[in-house]
C-alpha atoms as a PDB file:
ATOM      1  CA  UNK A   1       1.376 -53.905  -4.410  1.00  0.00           C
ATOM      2  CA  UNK A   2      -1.612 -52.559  -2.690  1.00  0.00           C
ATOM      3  CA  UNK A   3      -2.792 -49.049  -4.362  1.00  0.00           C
ATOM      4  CA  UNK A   4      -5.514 -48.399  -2.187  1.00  0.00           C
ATOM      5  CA  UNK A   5      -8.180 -48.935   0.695  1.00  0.00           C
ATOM      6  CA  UNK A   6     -11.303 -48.529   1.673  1.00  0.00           C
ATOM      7  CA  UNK A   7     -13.267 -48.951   4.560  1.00  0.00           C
ATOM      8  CA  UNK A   8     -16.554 -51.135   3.324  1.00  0.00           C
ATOM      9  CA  UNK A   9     -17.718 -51.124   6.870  1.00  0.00           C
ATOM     10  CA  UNK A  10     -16.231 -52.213  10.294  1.00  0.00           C
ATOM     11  CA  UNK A  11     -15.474 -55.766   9.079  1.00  0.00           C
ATOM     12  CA  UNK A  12     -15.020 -55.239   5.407  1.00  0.00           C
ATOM     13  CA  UNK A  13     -12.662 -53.263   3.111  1.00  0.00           C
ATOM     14  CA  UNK A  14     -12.106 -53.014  -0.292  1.00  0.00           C
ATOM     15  CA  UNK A  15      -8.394 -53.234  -1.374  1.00  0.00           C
ATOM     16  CA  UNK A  16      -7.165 -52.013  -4.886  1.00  0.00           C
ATOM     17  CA  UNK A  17      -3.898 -53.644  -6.042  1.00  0.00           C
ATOM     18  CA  UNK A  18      -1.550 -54.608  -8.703  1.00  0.00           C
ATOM     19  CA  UNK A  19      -0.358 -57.779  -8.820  1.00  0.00           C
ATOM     20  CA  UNK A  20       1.966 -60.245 -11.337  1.00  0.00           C
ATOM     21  CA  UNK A  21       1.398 -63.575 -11.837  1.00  0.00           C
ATOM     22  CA  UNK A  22       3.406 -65.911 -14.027  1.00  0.00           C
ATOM     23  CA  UNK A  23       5.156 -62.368 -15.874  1.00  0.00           C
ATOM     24  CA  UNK A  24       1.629 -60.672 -16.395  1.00  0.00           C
ATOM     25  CA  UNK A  25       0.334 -57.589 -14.822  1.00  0.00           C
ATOM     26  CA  UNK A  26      -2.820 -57.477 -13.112  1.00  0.00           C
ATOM     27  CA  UNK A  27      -4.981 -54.832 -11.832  1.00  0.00           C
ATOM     28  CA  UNK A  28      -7.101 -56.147  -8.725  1.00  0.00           C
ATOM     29  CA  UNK A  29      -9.931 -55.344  -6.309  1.00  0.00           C
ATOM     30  CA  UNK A  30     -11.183 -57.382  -3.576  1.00  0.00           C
ATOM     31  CA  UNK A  31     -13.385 -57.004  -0.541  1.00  0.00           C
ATOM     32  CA  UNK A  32     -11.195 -58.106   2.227  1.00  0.00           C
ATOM     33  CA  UNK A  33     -12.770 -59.657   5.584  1.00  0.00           C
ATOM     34  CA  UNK A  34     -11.430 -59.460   9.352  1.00  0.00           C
ATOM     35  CA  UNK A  35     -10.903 -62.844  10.246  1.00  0.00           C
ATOM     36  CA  UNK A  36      -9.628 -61.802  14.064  1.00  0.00           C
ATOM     37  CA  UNK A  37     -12.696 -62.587  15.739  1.00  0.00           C
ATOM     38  CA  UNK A  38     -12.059 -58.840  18.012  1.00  0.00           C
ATOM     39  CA  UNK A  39      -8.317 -59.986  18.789  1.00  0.00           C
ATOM     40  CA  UNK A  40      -5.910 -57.843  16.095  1.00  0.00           C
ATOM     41  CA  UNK A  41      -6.755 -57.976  12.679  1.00  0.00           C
ATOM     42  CA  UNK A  42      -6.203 -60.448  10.542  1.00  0.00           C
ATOM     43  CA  UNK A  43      -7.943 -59.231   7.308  1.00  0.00           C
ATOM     44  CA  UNK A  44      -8.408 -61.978   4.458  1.00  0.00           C
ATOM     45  CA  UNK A  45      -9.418 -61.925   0.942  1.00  0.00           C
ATOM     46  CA  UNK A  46     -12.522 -62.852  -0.152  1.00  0.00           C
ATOM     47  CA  UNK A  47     -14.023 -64.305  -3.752  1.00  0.00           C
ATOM     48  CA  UNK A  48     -15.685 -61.497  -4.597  1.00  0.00           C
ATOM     49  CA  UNK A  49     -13.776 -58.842  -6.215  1.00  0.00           C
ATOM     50  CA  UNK A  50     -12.181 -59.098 -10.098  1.00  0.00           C
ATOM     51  CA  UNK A  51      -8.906 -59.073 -11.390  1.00  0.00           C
ATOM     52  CA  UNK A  52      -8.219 -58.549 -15.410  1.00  0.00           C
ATOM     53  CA  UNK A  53      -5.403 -57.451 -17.267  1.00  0.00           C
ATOM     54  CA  UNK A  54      -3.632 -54.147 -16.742  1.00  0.00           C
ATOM     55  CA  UNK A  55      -4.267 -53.549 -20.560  1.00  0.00           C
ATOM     56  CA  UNK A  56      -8.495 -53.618 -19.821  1.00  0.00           C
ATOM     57  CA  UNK A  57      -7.630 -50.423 -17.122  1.00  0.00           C
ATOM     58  CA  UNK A  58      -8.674 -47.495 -19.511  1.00  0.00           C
ATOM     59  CA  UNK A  59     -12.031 -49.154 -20.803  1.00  0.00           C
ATOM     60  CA  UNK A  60     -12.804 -49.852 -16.983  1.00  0.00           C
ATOM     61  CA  UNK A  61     -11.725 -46.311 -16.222  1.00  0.00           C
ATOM     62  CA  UNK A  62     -13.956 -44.802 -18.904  1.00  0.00           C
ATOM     63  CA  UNK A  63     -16.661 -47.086 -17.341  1.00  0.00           C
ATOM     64  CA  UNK A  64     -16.392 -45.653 -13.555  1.00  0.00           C
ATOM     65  CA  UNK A  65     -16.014 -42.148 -15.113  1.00  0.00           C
ATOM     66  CA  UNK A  66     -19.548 -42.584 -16.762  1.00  0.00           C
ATOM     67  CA  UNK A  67     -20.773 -44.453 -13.868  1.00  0.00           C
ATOM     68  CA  UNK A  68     -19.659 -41.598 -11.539  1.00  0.00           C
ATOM     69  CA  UNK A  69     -21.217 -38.970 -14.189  1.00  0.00           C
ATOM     70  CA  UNK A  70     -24.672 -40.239 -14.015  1.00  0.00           C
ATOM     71  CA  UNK A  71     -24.336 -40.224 -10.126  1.00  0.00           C
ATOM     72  CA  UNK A  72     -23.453 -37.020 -10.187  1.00  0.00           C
ATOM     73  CA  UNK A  73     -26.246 -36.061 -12.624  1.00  0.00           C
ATOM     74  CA  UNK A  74     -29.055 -37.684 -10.478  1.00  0.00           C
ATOM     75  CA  UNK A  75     -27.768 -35.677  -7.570  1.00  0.00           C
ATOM     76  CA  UNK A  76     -27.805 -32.368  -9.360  1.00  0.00           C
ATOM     77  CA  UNK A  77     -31.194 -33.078 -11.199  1.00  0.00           C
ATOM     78  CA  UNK A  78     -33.374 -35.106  -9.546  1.00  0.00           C
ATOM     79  CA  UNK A  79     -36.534 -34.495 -11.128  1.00  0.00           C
ATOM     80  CA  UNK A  80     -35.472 -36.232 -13.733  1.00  0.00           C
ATOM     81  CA  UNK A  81     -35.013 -39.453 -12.030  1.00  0.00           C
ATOM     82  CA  UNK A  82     -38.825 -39.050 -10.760  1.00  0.00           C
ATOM     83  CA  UNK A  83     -39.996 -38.516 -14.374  1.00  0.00           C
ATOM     84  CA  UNK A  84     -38.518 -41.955 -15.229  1.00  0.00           C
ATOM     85  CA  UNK A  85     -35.670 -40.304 -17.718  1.00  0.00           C
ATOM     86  CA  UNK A  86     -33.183 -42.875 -17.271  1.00  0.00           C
ATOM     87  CA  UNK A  87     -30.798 -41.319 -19.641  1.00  0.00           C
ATOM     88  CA  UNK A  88     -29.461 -38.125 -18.356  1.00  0.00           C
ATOM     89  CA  UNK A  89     -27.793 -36.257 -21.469  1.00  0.00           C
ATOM     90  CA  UNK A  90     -25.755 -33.078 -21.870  1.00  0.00           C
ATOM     91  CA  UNK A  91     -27.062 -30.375 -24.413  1.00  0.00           C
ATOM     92  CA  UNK A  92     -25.183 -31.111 -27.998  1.00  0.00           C
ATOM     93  CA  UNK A  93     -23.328 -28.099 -28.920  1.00  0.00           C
ATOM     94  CA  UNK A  94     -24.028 -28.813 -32.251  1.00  0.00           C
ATOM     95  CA  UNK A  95     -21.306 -28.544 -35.641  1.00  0.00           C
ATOM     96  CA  UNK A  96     -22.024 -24.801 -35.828  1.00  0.00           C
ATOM     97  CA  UNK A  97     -20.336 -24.302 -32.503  1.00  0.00           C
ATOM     98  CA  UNK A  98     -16.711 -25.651 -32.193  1.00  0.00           C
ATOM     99  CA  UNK A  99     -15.044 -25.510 -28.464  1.00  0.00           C
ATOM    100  CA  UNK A 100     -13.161 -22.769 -29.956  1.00  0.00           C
ATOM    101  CA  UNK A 101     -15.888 -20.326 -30.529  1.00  0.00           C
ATOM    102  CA  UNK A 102     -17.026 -20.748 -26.982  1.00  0.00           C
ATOM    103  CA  UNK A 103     -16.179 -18.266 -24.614  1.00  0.00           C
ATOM    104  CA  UNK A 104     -13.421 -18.710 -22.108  1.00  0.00           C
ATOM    105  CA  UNK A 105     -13.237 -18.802 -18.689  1.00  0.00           C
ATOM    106  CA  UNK A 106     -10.255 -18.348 -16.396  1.00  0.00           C
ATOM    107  CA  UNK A 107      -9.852 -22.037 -15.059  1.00  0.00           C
ATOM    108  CA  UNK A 108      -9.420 -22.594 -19.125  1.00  0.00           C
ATOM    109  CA  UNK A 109      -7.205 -19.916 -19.424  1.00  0.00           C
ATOM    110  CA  UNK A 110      -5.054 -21.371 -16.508  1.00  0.00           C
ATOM    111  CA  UNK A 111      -5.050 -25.756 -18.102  1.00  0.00           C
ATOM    112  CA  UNK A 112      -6.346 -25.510 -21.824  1.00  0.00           C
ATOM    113  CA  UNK A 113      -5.677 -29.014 -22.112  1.00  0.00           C
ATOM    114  CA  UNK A 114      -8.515 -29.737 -19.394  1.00  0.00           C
ATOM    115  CA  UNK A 115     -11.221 -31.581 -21.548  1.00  0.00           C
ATOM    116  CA  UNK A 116     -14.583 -33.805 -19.530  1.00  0.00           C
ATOM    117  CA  UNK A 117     -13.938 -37.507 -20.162  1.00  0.00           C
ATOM    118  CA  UNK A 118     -16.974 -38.671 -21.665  1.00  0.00           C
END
């Protein structure tokens, strides 16, 4: 069952699935190529891609979340890409200061079960 698409370029997508095979479950993405040669698409899978277990989709989850959090990082604070800091790190709050005894604001007042992933 396909989950999702994206346009790599004008001969290339990626395609996000979940498949079975032989009573497993399988999560799956694939670069897909147009094998129509400009007549109607006919879009084919190619070897690159990976499939693994539905049970492996949290730990790659938490790895695209931490992925996408250094990307968005470097974007906000590039100088610190240009000083060579590789790791970008948020400020500790330290023991002394539980979530609790930090001030609220209204987006936690409206979901206080919103927590940051990492």
């Amino acid at each position: 069952m396909v989950i999702h698409e994206i346009e790599k370029n004008s001969l290339e997508k990626i395609v996000i699935e979940l498949t079975e095979y032989q009573g497993r479950k399988y999560f799956s993405t694939r670069i897909y190529y147009d094998a129509s040669k400009g007549q109607n698409q006919d879009w084919r899978p190619t070897p690159k891609g990976i499939t693994i277990s539905i049970d492996l989709l949290p730990e790659l989850k938490e790895g695209v979340d931490k992925a996408l959090f250094h990307v968005v990082q470097e974007k906000e604070f590039p100088e610190k890409k240009e000083k060579g800091e590789d790791q970008l790190r948020l400020p500790d709050p330290g023991p002394e200061q539980e979530s609790e005894d930090l001030p609220k604001t209204e987006k936690d007042e409206e979901d206080p079960d919103l927590k940051i992933p990492f």
